[in-house]
N, C-alpha and C. Protein backbone atom coordinates (compact mmCIF):
# COMPACT_ATOMS: atom_id res chain seq x y z
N UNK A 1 23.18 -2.20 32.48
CA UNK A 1 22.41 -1.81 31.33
C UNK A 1 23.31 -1.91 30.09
N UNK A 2 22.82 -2.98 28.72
CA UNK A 2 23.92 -2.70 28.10
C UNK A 2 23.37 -1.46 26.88
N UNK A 3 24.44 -1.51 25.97
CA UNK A 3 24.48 -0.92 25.06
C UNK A 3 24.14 -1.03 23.72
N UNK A 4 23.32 -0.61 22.76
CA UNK A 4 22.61 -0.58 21.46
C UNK A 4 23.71 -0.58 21.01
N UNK A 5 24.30 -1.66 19.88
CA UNK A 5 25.16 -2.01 18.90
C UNK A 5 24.59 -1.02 17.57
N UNK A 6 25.10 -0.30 17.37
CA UNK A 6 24.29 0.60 16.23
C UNK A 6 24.53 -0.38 14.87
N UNK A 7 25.74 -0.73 15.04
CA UNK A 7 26.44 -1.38 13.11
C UNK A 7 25.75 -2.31 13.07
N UNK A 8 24.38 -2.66 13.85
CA UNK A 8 23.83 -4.05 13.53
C UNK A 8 22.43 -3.36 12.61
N UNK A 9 22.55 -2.48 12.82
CA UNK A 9 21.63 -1.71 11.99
C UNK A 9 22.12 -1.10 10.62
N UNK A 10 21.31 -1.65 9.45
CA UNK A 10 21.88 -1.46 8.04
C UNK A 10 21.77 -0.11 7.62
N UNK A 11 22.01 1.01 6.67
CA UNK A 11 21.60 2.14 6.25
C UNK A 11 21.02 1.59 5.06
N UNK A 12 19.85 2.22 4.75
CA UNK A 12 18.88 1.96 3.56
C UNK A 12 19.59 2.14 2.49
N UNK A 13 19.58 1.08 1.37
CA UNK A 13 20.13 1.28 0.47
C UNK A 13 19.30 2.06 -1.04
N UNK A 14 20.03 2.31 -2.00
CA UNK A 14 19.27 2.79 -2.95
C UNK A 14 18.16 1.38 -3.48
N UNK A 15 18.43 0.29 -3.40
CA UNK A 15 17.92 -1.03 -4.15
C UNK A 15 16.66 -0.99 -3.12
N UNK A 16 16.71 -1.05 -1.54
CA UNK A 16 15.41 -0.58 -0.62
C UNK A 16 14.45 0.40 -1.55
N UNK A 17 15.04 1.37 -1.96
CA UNK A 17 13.97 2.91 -1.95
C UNK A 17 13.33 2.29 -3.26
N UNK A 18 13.85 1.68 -4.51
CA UNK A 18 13.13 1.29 -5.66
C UNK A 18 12.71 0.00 -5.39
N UNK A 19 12.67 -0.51 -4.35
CA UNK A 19 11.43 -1.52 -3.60
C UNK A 19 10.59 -1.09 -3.19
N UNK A 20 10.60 -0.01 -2.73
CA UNK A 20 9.48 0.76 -2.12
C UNK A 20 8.66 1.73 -3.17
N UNK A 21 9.55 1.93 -4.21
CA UNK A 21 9.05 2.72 -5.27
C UNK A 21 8.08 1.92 -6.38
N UNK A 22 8.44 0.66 -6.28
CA UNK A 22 8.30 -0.59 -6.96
C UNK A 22 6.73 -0.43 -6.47
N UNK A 23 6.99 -0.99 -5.65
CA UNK A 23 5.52 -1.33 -4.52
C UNK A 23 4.50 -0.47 -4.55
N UNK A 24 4.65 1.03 -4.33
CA UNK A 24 4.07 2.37 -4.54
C UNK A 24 3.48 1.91 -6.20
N UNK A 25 4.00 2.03 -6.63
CA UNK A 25 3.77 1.58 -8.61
C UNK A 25 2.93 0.58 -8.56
N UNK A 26 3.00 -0.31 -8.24
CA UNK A 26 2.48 -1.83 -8.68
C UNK A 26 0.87 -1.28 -7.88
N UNK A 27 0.67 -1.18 -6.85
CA UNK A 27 -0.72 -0.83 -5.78
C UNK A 27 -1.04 0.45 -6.32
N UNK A 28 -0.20 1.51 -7.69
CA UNK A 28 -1.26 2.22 -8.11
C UNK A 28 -1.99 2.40 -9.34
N UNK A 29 -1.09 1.53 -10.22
CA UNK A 29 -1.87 0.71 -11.07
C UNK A 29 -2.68 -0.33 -11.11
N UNK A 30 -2.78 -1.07 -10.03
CA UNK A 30 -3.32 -2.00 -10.09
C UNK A 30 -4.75 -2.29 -10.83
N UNK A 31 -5.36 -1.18 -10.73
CA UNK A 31 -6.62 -1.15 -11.26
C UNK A 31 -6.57 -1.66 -12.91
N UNK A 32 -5.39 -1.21 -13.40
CA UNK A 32 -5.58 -1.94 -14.60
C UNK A 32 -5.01 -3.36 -15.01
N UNK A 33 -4.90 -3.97 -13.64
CA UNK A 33 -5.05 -5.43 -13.79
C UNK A 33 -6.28 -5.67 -13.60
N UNK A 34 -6.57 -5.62 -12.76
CA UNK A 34 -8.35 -5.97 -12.14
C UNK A 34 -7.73 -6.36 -10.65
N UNK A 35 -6.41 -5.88 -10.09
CA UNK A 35 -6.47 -5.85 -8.73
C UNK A 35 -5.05 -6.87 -8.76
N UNK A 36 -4.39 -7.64 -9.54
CA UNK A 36 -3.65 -8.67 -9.57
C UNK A 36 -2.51 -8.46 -9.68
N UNK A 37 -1.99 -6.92 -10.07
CA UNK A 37 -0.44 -6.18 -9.37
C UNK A 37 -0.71 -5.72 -8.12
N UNK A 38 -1.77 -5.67 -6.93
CA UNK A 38 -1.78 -5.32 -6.17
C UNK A 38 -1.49 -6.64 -4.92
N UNK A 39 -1.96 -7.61 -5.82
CA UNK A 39 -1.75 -8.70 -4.78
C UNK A 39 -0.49 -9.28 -5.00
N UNK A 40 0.14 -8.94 -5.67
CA UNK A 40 1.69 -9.07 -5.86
C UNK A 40 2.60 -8.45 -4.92
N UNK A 41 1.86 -7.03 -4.84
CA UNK A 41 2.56 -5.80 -4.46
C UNK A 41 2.26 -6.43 -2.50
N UNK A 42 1.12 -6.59 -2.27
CA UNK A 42 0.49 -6.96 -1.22
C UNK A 42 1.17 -7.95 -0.13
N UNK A 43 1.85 -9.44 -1.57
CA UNK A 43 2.70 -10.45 -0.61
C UNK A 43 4.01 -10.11 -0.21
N UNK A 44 4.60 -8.92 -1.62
CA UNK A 44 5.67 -8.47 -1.21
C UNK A 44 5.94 -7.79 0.22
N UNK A 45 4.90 -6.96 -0.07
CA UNK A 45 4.77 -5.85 1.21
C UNK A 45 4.96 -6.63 2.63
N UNK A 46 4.14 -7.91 2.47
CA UNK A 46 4.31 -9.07 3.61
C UNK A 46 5.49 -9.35 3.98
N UNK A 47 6.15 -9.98 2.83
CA UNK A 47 7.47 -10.26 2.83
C UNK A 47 8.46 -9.48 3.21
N UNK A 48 8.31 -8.39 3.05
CA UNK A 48 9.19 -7.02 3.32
C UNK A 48 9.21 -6.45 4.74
N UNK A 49 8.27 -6.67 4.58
CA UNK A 49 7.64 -5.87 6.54
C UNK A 49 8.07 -6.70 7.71
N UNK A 50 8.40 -8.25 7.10
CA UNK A 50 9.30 -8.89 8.46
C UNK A 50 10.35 -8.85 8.32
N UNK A 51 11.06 -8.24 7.86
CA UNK A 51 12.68 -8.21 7.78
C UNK A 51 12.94 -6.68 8.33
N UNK A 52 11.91 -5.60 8.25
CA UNK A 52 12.10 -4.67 8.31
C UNK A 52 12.20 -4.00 9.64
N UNK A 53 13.63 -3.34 9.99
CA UNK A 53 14.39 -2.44 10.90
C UNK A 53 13.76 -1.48 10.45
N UNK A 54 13.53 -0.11 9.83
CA UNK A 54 13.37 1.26 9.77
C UNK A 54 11.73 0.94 9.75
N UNK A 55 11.71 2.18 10.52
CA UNK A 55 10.24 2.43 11.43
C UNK A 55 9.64 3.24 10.05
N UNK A 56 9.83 4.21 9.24
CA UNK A 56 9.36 4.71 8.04
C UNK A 56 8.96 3.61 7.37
N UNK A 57 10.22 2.59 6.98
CA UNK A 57 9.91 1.87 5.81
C UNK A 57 8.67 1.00 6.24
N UNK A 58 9.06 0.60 7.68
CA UNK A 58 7.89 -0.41 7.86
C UNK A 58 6.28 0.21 8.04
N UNK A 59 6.31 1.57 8.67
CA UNK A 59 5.04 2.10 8.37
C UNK A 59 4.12 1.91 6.64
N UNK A 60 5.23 2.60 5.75
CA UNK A 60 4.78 2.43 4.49
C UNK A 60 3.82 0.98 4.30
N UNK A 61 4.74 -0.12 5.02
CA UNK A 61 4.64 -1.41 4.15
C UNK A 61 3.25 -1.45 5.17
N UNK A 62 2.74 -1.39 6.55
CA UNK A 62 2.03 -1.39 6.74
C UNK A 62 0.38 -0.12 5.90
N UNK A 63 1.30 0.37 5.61
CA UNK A 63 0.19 1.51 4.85
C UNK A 63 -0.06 0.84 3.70
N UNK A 64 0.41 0.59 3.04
CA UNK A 64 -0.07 -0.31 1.87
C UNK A 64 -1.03 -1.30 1.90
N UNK A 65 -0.66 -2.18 2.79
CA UNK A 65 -1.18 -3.20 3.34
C UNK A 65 -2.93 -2.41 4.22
N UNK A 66 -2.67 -1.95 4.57
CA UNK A 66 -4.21 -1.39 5.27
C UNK A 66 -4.95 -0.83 4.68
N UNK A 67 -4.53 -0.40 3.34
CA UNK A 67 -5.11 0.81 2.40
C UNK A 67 -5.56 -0.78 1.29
N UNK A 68 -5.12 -1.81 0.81
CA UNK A 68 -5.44 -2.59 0.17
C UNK A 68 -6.43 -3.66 1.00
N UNK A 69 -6.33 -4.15 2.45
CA UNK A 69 -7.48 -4.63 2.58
C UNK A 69 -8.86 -3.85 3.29
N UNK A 70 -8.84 -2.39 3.56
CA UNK A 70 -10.04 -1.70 3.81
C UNK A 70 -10.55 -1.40 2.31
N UNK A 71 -10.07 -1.57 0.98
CA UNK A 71 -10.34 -1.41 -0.02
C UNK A 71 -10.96 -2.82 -0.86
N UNK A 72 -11.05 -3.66 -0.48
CA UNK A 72 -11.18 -5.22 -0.45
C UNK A 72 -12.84 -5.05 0.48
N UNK A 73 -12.33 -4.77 1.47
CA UNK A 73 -13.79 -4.52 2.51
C UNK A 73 -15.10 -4.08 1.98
N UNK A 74 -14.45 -2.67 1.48
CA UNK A 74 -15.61 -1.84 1.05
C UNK A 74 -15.81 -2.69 -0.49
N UNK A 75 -15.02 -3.18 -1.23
CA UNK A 75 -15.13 -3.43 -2.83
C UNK A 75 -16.87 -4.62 -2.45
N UNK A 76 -16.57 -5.42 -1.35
CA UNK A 76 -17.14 -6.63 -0.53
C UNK A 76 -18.31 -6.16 0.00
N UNK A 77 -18.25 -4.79 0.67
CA UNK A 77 -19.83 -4.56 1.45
C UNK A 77 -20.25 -3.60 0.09
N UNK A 78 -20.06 -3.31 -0.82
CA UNK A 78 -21.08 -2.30 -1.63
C UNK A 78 -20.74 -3.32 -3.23
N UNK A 79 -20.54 -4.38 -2.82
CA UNK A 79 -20.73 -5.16 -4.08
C UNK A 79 -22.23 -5.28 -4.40
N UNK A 80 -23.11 -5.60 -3.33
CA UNK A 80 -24.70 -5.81 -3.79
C UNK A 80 -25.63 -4.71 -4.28
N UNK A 81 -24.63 -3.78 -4.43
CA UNK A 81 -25.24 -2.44 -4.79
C UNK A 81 -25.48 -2.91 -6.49
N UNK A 82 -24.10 -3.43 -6.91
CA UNK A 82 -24.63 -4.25 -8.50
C UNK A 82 -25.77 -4.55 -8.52
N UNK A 83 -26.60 -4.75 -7.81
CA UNK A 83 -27.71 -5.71 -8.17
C UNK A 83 -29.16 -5.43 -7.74
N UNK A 84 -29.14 -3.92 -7.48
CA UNK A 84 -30.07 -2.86 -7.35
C UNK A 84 -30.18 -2.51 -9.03
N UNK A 85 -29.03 -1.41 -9.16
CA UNK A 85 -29.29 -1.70 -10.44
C UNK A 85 -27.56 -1.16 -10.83
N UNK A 86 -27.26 -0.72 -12.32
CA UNK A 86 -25.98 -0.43 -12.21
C UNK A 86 -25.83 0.77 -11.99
N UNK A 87 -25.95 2.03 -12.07
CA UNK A 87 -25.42 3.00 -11.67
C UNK A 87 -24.82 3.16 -9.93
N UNK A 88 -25.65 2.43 -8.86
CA UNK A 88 -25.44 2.51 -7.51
C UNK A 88 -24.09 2.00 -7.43
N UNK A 89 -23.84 0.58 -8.10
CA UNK A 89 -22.42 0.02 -8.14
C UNK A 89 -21.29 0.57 -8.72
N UNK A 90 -21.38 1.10 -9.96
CA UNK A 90 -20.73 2.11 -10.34
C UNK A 90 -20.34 3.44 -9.51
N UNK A 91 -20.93 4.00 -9.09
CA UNK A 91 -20.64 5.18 -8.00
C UNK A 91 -20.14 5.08 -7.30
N UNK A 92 -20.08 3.75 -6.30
CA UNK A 92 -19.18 3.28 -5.08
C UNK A 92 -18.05 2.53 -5.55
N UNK A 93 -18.25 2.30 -6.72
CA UNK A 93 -16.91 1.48 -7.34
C UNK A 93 -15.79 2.71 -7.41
N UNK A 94 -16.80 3.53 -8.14
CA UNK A 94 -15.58 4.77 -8.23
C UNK A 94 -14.90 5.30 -7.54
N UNK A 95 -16.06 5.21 -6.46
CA UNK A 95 -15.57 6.37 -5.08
C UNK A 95 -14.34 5.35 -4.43
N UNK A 96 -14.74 4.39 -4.48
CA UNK A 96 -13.43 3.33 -3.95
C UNK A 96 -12.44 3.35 -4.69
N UNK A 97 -12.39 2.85 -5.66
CA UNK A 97 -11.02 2.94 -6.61
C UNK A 97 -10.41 4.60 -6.56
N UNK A 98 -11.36 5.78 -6.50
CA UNK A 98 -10.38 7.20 -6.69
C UNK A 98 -10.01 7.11 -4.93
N UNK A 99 -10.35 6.70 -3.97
CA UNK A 99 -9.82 6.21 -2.50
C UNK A 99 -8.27 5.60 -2.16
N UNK A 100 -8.84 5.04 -3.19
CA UNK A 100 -7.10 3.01 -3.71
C UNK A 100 -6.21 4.46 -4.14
N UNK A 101 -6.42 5.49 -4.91
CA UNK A 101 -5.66 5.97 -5.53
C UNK A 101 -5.21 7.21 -5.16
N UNK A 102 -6.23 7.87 -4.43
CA UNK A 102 -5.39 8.44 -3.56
C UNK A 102 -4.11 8.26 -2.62
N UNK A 103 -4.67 7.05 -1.51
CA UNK A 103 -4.00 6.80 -0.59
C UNK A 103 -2.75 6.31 -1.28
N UNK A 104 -2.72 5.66 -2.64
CA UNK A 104 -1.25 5.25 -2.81
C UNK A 104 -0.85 6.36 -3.21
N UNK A 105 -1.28 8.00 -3.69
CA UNK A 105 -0.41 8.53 -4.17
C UNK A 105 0.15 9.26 -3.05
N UNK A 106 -0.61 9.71 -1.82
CA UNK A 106 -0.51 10.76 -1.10
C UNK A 106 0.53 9.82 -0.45
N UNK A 107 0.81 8.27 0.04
CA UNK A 107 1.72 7.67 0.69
C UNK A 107 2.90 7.85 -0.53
N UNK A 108 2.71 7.22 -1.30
CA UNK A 108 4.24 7.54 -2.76
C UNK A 108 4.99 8.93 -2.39
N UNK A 109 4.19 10.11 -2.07
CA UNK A 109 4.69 11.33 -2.01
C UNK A 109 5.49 11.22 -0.46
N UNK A 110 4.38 10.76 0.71
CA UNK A 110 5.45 11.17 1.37
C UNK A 110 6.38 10.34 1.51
N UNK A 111 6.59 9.05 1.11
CA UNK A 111 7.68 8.44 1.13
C UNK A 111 8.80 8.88 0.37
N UNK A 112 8.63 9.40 -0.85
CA UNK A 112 9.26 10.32 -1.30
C UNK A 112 9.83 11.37 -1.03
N UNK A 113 9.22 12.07 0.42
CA UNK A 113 10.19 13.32 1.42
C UNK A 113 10.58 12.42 2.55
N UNK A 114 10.70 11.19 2.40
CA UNK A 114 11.25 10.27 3.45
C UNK A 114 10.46 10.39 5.14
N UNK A 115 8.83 10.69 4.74
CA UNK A 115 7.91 10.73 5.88
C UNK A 115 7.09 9.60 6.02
N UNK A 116 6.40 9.67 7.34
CA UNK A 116 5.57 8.52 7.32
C UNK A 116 4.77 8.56 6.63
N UNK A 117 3.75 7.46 6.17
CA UNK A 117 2.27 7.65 5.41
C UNK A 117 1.21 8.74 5.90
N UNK A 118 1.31 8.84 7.59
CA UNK A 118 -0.05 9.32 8.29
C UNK A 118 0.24 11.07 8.30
C-alpha cells in the first residue's frame, strides 16, 4: 500500500481566495449586465474547477455553476409568462433574480468562514 505524498498538494494561496472572491462578485452583480459578468464568471468557474485539488474550493465552483444554470432554466420555462401579459413575467423574473442573489450571497458568506456552499 503506498503512501499519499502530501507536498504534491498546494496550500491555498491568498491570489486563490480573491479568485474566488472575484467570482462570488462578478455572479452577483451580474444582473446589471443583463447576465454577461456571469458568463464570464461561469467559464472561469469552468476553468477553475479542473485544476482544482481542495474539495471546498471545488464545491464553491460547482455551486456557482449550478446556481447559474438552474437560473437559466427557470429564466427559460417562465419566459412565456411575458406574453400573458406583463406583470406575470415580472413576478417570476423577480422571484428568480432575488433566488441568483441569494444563493450567491449565502455561498460568498460561507466561503468566507471557509465552508462549503450546502
Amino acid at each position: 500500500m503506498s503512501e499519499t505524498d502530501y507536498a504534491q498538494f498546494e496550500g491555498k494561496t491568498s491570489a486563490d481566495r480573491t479568485v474566488m472572491q472575484v467570482l462570488y462578485a462578478l455572479h452577483t452583480v451580474a444582473w446589471a449586465s443583463m447576465g454577461s459578468l456571469a458568463l464570464i464568471a461561469l467559464v472561469i468557474n469552468y476553468v477553475k474547477r479542473a485544476d482544482e485539488l481542495d474539495a471546498i474550493y471545488a464545491s464553491h465552483h460547482n455551486y456557482m455553476i449550478a446556481t447559474f444554470w438552474w437560473t437559466v432554466l427557470w429564466l427559460v420555462v417562465t419566459g412565456p409568462l411575458w406574453l400573458l401579459l406583463f406583470l406575470p413575467g415580472a413576478i417570476a423574473y423577480t422571484i428568480i433574480g432575488l433566488w441568483y442573489l441569494y444563493r450567491c450571497l449565502r455561498g460568498w458568506l460561507r466561503f468566507n468562514d471557509g465552508r462549503p456552499p450546502f
